[in-house]
Protein backbone atom coordinates (compact mmCIF):
# COMPACT_ATOMS: atom_id res chain seq x y z
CA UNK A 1 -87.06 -29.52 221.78
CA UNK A 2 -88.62 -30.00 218.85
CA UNK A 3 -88.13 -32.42 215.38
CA UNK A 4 -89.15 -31.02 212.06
CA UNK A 5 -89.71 -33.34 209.18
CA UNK A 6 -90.25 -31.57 205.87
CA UNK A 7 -91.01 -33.34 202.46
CA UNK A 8 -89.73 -31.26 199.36
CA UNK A 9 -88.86 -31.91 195.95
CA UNK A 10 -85.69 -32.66 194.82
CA UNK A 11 -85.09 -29.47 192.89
CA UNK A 12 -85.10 -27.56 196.21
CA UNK A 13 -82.85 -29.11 198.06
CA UNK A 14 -80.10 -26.88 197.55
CA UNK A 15 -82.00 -23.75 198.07
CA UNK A 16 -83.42 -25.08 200.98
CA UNK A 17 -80.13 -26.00 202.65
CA UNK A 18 -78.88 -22.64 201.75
CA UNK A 19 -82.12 -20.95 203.71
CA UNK A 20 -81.44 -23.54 206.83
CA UNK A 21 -77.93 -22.17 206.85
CA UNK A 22 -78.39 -18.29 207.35
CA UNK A 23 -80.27 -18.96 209.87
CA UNK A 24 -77.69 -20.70 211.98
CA UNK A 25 -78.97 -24.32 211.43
CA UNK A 26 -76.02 -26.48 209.76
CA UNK A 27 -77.03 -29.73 211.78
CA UNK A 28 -80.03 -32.13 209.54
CA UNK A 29 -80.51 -35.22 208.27
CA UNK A 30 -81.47 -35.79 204.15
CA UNK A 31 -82.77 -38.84 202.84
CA UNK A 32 -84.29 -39.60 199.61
CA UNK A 33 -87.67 -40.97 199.57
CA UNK A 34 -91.06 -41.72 197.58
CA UNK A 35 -94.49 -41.12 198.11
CA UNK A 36 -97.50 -39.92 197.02
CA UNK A 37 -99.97 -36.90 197.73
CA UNK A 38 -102.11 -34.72 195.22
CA UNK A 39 -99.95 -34.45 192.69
CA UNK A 40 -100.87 -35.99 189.75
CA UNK A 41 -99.43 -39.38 188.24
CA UNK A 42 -96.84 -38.27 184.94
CA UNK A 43 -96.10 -40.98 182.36
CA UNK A 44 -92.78 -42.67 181.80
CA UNK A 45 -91.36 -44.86 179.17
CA UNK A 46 -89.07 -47.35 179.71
CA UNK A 47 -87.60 -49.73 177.14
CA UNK A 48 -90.32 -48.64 174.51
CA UNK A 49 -92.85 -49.35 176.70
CA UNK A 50 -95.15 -46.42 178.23
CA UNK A 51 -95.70 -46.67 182.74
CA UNK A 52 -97.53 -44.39 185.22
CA UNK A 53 -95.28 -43.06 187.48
CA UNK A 54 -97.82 -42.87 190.64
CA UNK A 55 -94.75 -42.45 193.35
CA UNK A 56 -92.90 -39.04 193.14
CA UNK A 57 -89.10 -38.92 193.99
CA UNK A 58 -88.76 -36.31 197.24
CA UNK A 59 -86.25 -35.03 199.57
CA UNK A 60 -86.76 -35.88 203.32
CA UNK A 61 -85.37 -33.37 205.67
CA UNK A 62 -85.01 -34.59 209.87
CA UNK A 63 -83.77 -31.12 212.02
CA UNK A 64 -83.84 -31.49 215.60
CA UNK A 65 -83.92 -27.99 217.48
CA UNK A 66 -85.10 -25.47 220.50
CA UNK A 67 -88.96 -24.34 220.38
CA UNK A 68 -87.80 -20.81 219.61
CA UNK A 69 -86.35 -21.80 216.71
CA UNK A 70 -89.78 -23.83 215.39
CA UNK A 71 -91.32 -20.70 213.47
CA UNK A 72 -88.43 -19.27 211.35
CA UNK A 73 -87.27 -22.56 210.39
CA UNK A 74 -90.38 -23.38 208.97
CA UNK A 75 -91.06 -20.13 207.24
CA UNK A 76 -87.37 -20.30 205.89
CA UNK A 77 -88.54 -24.22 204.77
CA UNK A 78 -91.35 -22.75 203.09
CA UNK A 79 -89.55 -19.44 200.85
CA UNK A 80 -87.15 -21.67 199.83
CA UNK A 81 -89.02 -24.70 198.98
CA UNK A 82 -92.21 -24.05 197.55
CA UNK A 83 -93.00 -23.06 194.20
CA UNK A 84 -97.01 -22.96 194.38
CA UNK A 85 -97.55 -26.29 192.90
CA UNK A 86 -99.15 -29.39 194.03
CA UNK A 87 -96.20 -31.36 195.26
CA UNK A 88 -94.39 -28.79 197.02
CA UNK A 89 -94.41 -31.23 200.08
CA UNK A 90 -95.24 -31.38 203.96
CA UNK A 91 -93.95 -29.93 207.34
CA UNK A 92 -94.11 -32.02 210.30
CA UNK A 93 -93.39 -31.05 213.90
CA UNK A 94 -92.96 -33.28 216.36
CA UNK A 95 -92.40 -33.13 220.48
CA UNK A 96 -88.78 -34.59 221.04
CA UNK A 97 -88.30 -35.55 225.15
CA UNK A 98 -84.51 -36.36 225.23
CA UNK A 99 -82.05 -36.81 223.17
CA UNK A 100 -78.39 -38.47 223.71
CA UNK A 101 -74.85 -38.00 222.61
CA UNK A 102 -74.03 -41.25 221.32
CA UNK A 103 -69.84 -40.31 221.94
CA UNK A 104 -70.43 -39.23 225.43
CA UNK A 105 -73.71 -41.40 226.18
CA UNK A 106 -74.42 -37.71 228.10
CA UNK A 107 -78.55 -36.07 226.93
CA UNK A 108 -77.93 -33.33 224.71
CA UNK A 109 -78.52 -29.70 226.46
CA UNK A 110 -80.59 -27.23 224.56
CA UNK A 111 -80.97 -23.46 225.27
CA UNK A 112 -84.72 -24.18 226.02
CA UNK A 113 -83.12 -26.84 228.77
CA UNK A 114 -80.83 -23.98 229.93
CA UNK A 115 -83.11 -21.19 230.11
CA UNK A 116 -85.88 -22.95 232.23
CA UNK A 117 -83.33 -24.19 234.30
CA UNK A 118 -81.29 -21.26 235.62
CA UNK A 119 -78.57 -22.06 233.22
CA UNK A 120 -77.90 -18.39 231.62
């Protein structure tokens, strides 16, 4: 098992969630977060008064799934999300070892976990 966490912009969300979902993955987590990479500062004014806007509003993405699922996920992360820009965002992947229904208190069975174990 594997976790992806991808950083997009906002705007992209929706797309992006649309991509995740023809290819069979409906389970994610979003959160909204801040941060800062190479894309440039933008000005703001608030109140009359001019600010530098140095951290950019993104969309955090959390998927948990099987290795064989790793490379189309990402590519499907990437055509949906990216519009050549700086600020496009990030793609993490991480190793997961176990992970637990909290209901059952039973680990969660992948088809990786399946397959090398005589499962199918």
């Amino acid at each position: 098992m594997k976790k992806i966490e991808a950083i997009i912009r906002p705007q992209k969300i929706t797309e992006t969630i649309k991509g995740l979902k023809s290819i069979g993955i409906t389970g994610f987590t979003v959160s909204q977060v801040v941060g800062r990479g190479k894309q440039k500062d933008t000005k703001g004014v608030y109140r009359g008064k001019n600010y530098n806007v140095t951290l950019h509003p993104k969309i955090k993405l959390e998927i948990v799934l099987s290795d064989h699922m790793i490379e189309l996920t990402i590519k499907t992360i990437i055509d949906s999300a990216q519009t050549g820009e700086d600020g496009d965002g990030k793609i993490y992947v991480y190793p997961i070892l176990e992970a637990y229904n909290i209901r059952t208190g039973e680990p969660d069975i992948t088809i990786d976990d399946l397959t090398t174990k005589g499962g199918f």
